[in-house]
N, C-alpha and C. Protein backbone atom coordinates (compact mmCIF):
# COMPACT_ATOMS: atom_id res chain seq x y z
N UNK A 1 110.60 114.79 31.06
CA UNK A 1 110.90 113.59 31.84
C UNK A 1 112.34 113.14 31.63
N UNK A 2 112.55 113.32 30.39
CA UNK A 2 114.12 112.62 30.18
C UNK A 2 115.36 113.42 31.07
N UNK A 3 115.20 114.67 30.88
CA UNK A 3 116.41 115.34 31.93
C UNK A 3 116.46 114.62 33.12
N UNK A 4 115.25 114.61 33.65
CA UNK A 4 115.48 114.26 35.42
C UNK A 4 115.47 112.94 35.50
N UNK A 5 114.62 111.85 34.22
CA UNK A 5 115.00 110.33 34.00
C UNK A 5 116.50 110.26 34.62
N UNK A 6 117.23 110.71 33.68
CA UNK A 6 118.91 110.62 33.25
C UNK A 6 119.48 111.04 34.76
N UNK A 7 119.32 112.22 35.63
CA UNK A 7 119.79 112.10 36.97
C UNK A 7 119.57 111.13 37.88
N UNK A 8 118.19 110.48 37.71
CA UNK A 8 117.69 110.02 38.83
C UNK A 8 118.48 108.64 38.49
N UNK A 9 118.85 107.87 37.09
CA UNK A 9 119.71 106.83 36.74
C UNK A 9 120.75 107.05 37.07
N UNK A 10 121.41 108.08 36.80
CA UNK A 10 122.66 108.04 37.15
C UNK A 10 122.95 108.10 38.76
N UNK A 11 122.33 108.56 39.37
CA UNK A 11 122.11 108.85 40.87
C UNK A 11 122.09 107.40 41.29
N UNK A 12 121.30 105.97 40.72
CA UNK A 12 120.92 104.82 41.47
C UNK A 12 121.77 103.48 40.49
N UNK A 13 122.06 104.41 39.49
CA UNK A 13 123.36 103.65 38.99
C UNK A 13 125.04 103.60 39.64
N UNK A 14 124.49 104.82 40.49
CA UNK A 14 126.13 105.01 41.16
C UNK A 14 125.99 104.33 42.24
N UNK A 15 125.42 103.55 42.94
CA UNK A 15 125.35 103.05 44.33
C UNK A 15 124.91 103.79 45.33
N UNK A 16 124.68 105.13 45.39
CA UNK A 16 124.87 106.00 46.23
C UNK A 16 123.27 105.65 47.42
N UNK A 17 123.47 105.23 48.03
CA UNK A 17 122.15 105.32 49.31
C UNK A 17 121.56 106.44 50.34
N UNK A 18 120.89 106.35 50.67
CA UNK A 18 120.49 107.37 51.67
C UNK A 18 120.26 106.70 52.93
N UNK A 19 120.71 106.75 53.83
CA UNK A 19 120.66 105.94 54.96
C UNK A 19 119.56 106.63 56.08
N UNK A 20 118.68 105.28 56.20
CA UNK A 20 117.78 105.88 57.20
C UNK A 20 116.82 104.66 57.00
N UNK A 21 116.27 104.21 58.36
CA UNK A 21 115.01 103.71 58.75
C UNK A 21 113.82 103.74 58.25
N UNK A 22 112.67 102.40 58.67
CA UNK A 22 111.24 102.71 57.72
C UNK A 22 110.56 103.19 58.35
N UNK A 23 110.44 103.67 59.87
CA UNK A 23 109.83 103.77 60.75
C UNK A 23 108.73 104.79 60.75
N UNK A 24 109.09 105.35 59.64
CA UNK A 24 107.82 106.91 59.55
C UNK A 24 106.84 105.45 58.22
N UNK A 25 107.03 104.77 57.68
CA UNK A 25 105.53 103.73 56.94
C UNK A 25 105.59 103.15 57.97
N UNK A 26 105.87 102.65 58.58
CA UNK A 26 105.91 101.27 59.61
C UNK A 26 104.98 101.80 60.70
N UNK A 27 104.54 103.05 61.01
CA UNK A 27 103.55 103.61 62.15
C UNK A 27 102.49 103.57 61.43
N UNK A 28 102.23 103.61 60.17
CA UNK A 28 101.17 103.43 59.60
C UNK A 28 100.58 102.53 58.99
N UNK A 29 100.93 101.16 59.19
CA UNK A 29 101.31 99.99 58.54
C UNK A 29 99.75 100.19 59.38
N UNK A 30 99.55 99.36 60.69
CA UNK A 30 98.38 99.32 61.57
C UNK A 30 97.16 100.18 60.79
N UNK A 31 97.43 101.49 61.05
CA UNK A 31 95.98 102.28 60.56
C UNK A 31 95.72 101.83 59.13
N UNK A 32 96.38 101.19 57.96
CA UNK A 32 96.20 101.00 56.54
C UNK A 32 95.62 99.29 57.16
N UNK A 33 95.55 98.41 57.73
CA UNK A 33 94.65 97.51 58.31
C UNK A 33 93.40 97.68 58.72
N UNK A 34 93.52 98.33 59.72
CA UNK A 34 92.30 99.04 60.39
C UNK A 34 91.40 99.48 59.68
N UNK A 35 91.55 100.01 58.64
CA UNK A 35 90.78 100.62 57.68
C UNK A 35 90.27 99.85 56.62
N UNK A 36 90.90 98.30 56.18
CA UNK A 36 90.93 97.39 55.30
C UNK A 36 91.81 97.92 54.23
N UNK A 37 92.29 98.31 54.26
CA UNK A 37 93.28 98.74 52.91
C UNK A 37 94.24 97.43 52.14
N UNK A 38 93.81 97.33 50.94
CA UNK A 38 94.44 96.08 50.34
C UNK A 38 95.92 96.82 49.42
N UNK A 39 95.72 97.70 48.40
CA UNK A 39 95.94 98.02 47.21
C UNK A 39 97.01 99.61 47.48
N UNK A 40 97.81 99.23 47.22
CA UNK A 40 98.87 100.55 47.39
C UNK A 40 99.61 101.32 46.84
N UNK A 41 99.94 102.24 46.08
CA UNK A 41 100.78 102.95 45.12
C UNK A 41 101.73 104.08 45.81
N UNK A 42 102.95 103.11 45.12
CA UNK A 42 104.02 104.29 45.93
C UNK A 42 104.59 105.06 45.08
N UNK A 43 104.58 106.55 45.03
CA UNK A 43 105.49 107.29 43.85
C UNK A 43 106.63 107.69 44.55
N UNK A 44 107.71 107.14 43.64
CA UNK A 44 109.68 107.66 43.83
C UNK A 44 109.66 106.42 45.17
N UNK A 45 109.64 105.02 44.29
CA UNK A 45 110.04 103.64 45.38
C UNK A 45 111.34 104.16 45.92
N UNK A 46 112.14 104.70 44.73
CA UNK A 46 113.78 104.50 45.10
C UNK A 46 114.41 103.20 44.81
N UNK A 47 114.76 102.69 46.33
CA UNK A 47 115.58 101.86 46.09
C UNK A 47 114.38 100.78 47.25
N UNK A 48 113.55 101.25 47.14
CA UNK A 48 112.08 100.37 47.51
C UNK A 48 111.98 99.72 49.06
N UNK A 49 112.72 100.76 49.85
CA UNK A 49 112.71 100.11 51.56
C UNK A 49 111.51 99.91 51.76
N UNK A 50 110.35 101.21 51.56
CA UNK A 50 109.20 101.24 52.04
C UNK A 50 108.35 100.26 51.25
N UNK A 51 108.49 99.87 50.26
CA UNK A 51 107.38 99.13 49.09
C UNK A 51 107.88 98.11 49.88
N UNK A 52 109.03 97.62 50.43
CA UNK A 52 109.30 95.94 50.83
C UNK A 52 108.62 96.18 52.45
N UNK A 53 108.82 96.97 52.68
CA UNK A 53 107.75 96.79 54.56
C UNK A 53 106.38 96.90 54.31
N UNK A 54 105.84 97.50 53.06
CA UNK A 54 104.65 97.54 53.13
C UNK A 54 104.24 96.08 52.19
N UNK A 55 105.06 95.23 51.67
CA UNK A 55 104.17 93.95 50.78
C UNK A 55 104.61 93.13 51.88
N UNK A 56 105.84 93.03 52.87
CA UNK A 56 106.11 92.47 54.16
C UNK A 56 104.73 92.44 54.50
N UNK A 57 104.30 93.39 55.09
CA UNK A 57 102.87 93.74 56.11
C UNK A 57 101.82 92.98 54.88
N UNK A 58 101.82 92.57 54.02
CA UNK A 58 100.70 91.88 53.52
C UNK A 58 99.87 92.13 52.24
N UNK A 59 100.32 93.95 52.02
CA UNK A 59 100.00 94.41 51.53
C UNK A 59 100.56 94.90 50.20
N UNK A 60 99.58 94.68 48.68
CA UNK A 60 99.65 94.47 47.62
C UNK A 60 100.27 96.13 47.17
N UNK A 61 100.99 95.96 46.51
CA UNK A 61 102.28 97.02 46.22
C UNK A 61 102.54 97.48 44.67
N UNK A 62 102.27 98.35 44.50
CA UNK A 62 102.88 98.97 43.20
C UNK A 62 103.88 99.73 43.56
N UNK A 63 104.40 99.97 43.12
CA UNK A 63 106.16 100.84 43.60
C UNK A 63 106.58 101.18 42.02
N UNK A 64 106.19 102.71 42.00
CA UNK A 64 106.89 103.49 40.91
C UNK A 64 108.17 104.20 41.13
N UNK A 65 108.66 104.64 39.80
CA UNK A 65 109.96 105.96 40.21
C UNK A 65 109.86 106.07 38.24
N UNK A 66 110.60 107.28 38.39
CA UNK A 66 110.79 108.12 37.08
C UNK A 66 112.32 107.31 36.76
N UNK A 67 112.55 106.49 37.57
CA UNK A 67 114.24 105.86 37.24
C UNK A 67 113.96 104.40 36.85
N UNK A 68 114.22 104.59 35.45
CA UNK A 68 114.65 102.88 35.14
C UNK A 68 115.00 102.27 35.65
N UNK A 69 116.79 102.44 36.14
CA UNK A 69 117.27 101.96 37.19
C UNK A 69 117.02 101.37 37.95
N UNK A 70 116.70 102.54 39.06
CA UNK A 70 115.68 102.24 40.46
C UNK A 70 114.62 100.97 40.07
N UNK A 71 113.96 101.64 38.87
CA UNK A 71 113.40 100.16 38.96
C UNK A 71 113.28 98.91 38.27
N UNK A 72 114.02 98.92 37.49
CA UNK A 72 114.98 97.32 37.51
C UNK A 72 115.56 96.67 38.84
N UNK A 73 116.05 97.42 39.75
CA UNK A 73 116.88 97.10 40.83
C UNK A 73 115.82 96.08 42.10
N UNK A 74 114.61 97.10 42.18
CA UNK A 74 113.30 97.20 42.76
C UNK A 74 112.71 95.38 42.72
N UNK A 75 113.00 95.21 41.30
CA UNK A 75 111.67 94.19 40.50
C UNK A 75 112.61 93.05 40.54
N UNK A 76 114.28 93.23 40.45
CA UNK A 76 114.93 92.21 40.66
C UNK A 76 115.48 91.82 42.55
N UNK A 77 115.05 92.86 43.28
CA UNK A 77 115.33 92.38 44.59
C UNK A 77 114.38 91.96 45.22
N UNK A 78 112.79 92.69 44.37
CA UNK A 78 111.57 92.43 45.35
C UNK A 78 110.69 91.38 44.55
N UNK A 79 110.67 90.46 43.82
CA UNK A 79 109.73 90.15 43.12
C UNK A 79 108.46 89.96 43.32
N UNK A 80 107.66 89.93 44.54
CA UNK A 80 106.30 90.12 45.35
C UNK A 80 106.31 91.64 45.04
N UNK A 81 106.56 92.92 44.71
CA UNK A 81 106.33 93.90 44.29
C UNK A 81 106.06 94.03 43.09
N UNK A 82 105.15 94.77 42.57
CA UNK A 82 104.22 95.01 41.07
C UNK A 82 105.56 96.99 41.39
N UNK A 83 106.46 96.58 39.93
CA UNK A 83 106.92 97.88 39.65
C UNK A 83 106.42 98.55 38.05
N UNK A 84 106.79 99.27 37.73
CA UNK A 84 106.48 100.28 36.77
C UNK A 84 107.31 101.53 36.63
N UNK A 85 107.43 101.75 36.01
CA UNK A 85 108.55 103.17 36.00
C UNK A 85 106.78 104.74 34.89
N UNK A 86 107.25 105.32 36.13
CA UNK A 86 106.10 106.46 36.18
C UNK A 86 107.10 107.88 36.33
N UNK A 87 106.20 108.84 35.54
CA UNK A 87 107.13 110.35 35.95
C UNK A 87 106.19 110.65 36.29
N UNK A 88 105.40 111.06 37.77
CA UNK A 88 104.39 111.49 38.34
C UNK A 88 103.87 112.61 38.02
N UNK A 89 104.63 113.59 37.13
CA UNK A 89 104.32 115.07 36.64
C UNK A 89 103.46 115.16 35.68
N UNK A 90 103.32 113.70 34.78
CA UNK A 90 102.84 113.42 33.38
C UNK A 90 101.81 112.50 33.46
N UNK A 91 101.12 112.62 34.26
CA UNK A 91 99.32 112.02 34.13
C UNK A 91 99.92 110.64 35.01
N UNK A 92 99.20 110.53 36.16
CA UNK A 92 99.18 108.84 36.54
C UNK A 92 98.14 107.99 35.50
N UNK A 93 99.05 106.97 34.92
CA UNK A 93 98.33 106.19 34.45
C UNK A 93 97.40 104.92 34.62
N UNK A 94 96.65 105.68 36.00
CA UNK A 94 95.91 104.56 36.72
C UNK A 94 94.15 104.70 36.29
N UNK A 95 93.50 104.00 36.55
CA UNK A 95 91.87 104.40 36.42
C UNK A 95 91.41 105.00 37.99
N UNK A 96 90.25 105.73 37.77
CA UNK A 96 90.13 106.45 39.19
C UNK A 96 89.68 105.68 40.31
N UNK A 97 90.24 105.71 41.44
CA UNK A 97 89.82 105.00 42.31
C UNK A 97 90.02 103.71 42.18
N UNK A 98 91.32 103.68 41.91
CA UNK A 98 92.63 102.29 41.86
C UNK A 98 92.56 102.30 43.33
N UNK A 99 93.89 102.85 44.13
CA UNK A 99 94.16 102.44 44.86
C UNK A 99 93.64 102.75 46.50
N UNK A 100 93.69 102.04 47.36
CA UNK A 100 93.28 102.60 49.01
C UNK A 100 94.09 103.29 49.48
N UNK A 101 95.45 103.73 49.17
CA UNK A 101 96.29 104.23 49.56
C UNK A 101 97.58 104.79 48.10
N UNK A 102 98.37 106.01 48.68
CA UNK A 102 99.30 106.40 47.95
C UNK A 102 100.11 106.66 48.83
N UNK A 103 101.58 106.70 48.58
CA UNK A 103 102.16 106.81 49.67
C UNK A 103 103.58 107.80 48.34
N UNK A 104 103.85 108.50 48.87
CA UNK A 104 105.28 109.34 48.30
C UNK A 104 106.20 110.30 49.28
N UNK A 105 107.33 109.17 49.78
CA UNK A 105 107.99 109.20 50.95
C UNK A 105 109.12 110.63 50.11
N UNK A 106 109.46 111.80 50.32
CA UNK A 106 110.34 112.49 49.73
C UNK A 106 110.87 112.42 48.17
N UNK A 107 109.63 112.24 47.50
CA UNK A 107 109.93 112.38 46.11
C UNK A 107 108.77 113.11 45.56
N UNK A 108 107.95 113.78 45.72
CA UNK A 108 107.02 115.04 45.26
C UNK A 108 107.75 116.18 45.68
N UNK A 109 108.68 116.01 46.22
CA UNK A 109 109.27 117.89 46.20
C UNK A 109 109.95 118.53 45.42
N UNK A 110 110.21 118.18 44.08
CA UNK A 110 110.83 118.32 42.56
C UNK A 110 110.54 119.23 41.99
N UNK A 111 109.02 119.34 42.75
CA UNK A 111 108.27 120.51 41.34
C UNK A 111 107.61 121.72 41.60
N UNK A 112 106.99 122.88 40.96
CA UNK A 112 106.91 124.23 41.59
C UNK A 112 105.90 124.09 42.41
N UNK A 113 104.87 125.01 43.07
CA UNK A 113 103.94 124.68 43.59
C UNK A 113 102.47 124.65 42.64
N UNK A 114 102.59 124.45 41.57
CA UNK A 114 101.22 124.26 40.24
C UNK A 114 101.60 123.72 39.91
N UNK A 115 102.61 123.17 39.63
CA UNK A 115 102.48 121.46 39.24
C UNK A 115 102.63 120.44 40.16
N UNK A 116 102.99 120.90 41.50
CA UNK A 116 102.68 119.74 43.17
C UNK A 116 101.35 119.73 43.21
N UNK A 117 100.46 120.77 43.15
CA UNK A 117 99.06 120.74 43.36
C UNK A 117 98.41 120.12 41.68
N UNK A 118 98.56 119.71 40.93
CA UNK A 118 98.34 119.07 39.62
C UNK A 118 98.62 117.48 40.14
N UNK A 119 99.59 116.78 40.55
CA UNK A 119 99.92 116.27 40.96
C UNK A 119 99.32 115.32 41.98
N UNK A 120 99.48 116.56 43.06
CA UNK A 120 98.44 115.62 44.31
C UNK A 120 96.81 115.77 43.98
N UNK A 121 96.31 116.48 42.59
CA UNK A 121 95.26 116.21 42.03
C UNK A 121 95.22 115.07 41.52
N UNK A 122 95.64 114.71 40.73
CA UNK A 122 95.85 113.21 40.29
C UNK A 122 96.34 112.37 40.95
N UNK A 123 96.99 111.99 42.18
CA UNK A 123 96.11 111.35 43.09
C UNK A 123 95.52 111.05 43.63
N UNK A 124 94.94 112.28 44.20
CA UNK A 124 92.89 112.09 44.71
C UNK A 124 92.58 111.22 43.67
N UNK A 125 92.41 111.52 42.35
CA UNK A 125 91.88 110.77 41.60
C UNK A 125 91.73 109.79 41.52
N UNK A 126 93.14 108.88 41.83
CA UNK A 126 93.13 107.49 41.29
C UNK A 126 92.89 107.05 42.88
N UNK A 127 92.91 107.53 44.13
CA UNK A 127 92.70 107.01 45.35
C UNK A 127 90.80 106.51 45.31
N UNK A 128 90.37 105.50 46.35
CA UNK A 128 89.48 105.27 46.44
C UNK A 128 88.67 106.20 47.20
N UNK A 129 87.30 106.60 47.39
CA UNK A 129 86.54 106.98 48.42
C UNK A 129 86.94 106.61 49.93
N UNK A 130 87.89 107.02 50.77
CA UNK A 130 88.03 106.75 52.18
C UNK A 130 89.34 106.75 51.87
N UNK A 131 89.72 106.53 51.15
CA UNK A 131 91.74 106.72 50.63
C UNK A 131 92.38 107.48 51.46
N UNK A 132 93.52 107.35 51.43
CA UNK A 132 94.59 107.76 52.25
C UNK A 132 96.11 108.10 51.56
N UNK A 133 96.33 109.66 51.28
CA UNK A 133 97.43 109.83 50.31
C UNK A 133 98.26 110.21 51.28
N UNK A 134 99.86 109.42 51.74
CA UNK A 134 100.55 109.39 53.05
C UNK A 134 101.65 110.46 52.45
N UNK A 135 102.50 111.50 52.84
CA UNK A 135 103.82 112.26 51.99
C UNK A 135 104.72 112.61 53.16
N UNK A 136 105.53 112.88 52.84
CA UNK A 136 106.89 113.82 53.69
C UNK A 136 107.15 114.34 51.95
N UNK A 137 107.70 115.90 52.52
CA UNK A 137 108.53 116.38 51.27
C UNK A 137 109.46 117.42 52.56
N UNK A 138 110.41 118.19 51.70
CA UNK A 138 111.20 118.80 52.31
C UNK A 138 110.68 120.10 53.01
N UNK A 139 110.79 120.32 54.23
CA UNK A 139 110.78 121.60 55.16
C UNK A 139 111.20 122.66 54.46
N UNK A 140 110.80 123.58 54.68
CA UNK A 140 112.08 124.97 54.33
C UNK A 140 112.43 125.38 55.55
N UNK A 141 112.95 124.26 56.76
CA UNK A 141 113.89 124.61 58.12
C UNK A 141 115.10 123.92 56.73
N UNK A 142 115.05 122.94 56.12
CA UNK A 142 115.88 122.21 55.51
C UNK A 142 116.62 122.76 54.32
N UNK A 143 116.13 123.81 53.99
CA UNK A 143 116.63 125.25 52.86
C UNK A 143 118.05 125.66 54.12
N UNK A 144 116.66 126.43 54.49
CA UNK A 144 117.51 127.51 55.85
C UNK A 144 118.68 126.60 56.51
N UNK A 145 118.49 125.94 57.09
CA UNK A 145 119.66 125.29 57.71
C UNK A 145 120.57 124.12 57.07
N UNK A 146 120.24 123.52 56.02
CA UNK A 146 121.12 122.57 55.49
C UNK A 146 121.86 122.60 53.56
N UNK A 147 120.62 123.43 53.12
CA UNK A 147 120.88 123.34 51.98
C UNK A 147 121.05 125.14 50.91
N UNK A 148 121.22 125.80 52.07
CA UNK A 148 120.91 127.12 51.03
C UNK A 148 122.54 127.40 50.63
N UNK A 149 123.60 126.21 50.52
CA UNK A 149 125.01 126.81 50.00
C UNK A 149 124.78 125.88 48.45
N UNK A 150 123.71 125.30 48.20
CA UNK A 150 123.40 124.21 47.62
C UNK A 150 122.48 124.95 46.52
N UNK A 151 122.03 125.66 46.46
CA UNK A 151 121.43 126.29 45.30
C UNK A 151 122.12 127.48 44.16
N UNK A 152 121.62 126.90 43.08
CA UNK A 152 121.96 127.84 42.26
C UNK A 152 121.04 128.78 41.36
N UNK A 153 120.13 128.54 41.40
CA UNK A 153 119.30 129.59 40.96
C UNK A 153 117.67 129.37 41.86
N UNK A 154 117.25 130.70 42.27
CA UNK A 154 116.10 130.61 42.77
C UNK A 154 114.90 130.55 41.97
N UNK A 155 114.02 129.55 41.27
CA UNK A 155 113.00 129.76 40.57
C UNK A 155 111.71 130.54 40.70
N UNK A 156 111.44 129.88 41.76
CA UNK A 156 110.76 130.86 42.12
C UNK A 156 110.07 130.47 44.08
N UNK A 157 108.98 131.27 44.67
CA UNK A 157 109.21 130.75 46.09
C UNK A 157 109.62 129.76 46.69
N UNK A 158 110.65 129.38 47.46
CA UNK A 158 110.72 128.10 47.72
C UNK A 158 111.30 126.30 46.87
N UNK A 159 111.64 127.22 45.71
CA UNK A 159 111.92 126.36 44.77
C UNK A 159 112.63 126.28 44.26
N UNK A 160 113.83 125.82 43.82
CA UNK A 160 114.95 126.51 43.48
C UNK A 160 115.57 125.46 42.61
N UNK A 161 116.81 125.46 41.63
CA UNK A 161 117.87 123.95 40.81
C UNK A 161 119.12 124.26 41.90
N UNK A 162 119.16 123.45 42.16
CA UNK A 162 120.82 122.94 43.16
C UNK A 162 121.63 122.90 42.12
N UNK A 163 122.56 122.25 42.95
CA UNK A 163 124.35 122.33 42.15
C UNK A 163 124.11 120.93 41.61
N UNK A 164 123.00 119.88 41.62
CA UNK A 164 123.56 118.82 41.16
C UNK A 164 122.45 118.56 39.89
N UNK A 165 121.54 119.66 38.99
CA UNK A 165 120.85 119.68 38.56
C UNK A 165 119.28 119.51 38.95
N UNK A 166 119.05 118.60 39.93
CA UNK A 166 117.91 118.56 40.71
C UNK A 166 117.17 119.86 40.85
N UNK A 167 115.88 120.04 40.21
CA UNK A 167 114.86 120.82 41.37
C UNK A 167 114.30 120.64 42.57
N UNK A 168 114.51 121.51 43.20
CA UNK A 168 113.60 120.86 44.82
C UNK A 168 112.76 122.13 45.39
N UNK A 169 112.16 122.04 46.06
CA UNK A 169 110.73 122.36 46.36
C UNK A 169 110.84 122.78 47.97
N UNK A 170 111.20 123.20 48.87
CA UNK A 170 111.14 123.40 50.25
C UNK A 170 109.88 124.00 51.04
N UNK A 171 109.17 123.35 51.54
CA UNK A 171 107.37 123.59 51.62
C UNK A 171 107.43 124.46 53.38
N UNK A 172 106.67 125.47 53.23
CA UNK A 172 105.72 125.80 54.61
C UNK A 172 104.36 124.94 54.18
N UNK A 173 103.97 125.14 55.63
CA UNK A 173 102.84 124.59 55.68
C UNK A 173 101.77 125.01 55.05
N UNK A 174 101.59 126.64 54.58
CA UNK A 174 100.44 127.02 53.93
C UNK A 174 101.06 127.12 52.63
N UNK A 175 101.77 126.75 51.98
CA UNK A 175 102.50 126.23 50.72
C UNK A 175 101.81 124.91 50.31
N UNK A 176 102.53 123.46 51.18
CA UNK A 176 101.56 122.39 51.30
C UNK A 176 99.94 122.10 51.32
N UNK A 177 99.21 123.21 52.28
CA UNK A 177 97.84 122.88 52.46
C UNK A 177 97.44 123.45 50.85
N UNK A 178 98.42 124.84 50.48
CA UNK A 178 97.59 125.09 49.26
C UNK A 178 97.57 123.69 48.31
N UNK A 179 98.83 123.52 48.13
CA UNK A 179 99.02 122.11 47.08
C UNK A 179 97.88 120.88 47.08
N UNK A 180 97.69 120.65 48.49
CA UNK A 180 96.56 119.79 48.51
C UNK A 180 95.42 119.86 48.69
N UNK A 181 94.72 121.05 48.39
CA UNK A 181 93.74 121.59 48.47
C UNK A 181 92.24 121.48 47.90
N UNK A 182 92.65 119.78 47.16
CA UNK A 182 91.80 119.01 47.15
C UNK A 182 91.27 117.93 47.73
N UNK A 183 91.79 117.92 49.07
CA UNK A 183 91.06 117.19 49.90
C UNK A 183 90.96 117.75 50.89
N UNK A 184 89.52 117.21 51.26
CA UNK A 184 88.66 117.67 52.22
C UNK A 184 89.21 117.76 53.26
N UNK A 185 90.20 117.22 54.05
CA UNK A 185 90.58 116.55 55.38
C UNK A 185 92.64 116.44 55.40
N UNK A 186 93.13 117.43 55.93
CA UNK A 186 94.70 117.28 55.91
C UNK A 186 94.95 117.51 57.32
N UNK A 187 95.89 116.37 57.71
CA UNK A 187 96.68 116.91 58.89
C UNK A 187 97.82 116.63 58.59
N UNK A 188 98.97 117.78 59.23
CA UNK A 188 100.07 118.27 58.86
C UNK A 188 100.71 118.46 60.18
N UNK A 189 102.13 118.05 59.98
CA UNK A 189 103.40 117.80 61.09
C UNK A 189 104.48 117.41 60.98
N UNK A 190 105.16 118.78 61.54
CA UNK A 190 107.05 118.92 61.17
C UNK A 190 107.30 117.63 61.70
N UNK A 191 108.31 117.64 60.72
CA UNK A 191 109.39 116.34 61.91
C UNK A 191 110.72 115.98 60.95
N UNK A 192 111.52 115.24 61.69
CA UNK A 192 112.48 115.33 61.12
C UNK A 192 113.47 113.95 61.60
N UNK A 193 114.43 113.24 60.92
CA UNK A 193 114.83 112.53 61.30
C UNK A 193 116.46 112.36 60.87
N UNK A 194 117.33 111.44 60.74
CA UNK A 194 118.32 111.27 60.61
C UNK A 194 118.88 110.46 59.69
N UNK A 195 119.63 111.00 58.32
CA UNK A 195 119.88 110.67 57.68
C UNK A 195 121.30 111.02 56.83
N UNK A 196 121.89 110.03 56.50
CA UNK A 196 123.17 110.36 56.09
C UNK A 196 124.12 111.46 57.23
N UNK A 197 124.15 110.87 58.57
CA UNK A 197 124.56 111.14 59.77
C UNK A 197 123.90 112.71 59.67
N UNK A 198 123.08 113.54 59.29
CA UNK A 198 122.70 114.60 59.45
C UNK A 198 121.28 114.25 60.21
N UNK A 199 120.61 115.71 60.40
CA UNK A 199 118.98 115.66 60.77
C UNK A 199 118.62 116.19 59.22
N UNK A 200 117.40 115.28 59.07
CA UNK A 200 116.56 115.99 57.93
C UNK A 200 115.18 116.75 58.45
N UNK A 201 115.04 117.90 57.65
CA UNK A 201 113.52 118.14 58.07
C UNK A 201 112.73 118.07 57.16
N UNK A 202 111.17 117.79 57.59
CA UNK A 202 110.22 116.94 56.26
C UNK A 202 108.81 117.81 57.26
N UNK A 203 108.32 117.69 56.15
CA UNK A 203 106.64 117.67 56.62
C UNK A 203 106.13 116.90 56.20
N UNK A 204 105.69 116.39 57.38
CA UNK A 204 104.61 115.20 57.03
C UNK A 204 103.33 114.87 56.71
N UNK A 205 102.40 114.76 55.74
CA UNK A 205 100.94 115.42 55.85
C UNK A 205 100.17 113.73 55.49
N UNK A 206 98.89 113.61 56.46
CA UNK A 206 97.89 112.98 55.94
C UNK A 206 96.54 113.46 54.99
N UNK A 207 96.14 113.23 54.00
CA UNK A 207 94.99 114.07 53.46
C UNK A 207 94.36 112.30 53.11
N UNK A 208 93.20 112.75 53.43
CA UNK A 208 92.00 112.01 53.67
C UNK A 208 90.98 111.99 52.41
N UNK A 209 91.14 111.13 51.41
CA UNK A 209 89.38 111.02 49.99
C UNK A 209 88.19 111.27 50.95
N UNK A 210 87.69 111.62 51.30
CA UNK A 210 86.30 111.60 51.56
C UNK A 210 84.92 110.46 50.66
C-alpha cells in the first residue's frame, strides 16, 4: 500500500486535476432511487466530484481513496460526506451487506487480473442483496491508441508500470466479465469521453447482487 499511498499523495498534493464532467453518475443517480438505495461506497473518491453529486442527490456517501491527501481534501471541502482512506487491494473493511451500492469511477484498474477479481469479490460482499456495483476502468482501445509510448514494462496481459510508476490494467471485455465473475447479472459498454482535452476510453459495466 505504501508505494502507491506515496504516488497517489503526491499526485493530489500537486494540484494536478483531471478535467471532465459527472455525467456518467448523474445517469444513474434516478435508477439508485428507483430502487430505494440509501447507503453508498465509493472506491478512489479522488478529488470527490462524484461523492458530492451523489450526497447532492440525497444520498448517504462514504467516499474512500488509498490517498491521505485526497482525503483530507474530500472531508475538508465536503463535510456531508463520511470519508476514510481505504487501499481496496487489502480487505474492505466493511461488514457484509453494508452498502446498496458501490461505485469505482476509474480507480480499480491498478491491479492484475487476480487481484481485480479478489477485489470485485469483496465487493459483492459488502453490497446488499439487490446491490448495484457501478465501474468504468480503462479500455485497451486506450493502451492501443493513447498510452502504449507510456509503458515501461509489460507485466503481464494487459497490464503493465508506466513511466510515472503507476500500474494500470487495460481491460477487454472477456478480461472484465472474467474479473467479475461473481455476479450473477453484468452488463457491459464501451464508451468514452473527454478528458484533459483528449478522448478517453473506459468500459463501463453494471453487475447486479442478486
Amino acid at each position: 500500500m505504501i508505494e502507491q499511498q506515496t504516488i497517489w499523495d503526491k499526485r493530489f498534493s500537486g494540484g494536478k486535476q483531471y478535467v471532465y464532467d459527472t455525467d456518467w453518475i448523474d445517469s444513474y443517480l434516478g435508477v439508485f432511487k428507483s430502487r430505494g438505495y440509501r447507503d453508498i461506497l465509493e472506491l478512489g473518491c479522488g478529488d470527490g466530484r462524484c461523492a458530492a453529486a451523489m450526497s447532492k442527490a440525497g444520498f448517504n456517501v462514504l467516499a474512500t481513496d488509498i490517498s491521505i491527501v485526497a482525503i483530507k481534501k474530500v472531508a475538508s471541502a465536503m463535510p456531508d460526506v463520511a470519508t476514510e482512506c481505504v487501499d481496496m487491494s487489502n480487505h474492505l473493511p466493511y461488514d457484509a451487506g453494508s452498502f446498496d451500492a458501490v461505485v469505482s469511477n476509474l480507480s480499480s484498474h491498478y491491479f492484475s487480473s487476480e487481484k481485480t477479481a479478489e477485489i470485485y469479490a469483496d465487493v459483492h460482499r459488502v453490497l446488499k442483496p439487490g446491490g448495484i456495483f457501478l465501474l468504468r476502468v480503462n479500455d485497451d482501445r486506450e493502451y492501443q491508441i493513447n498510452k502504449l509510448n507510456d509503458t515501461v514494462e509489460e507485466l503481464s496481459k494487459n497490464y503493465v508500470l508506466s513511466s510515472n510508476g503507476k500500474r494500470k490494467h487495460y481491460f477487454d471485455t472477456d478480461d472484465l466479465k472474467g474479473c467479475l465473475s461473481c455476479f450473477s447479472n453484468v452488463v457491459l459498454d464501451k464508451g468514452s469521453f473527454r478528458c484533459n482535452g483528449r478522448k478517453k476510453y473506459v468500459l463501463e459495466a453494471v453487475a447486479y447482487k442478486e
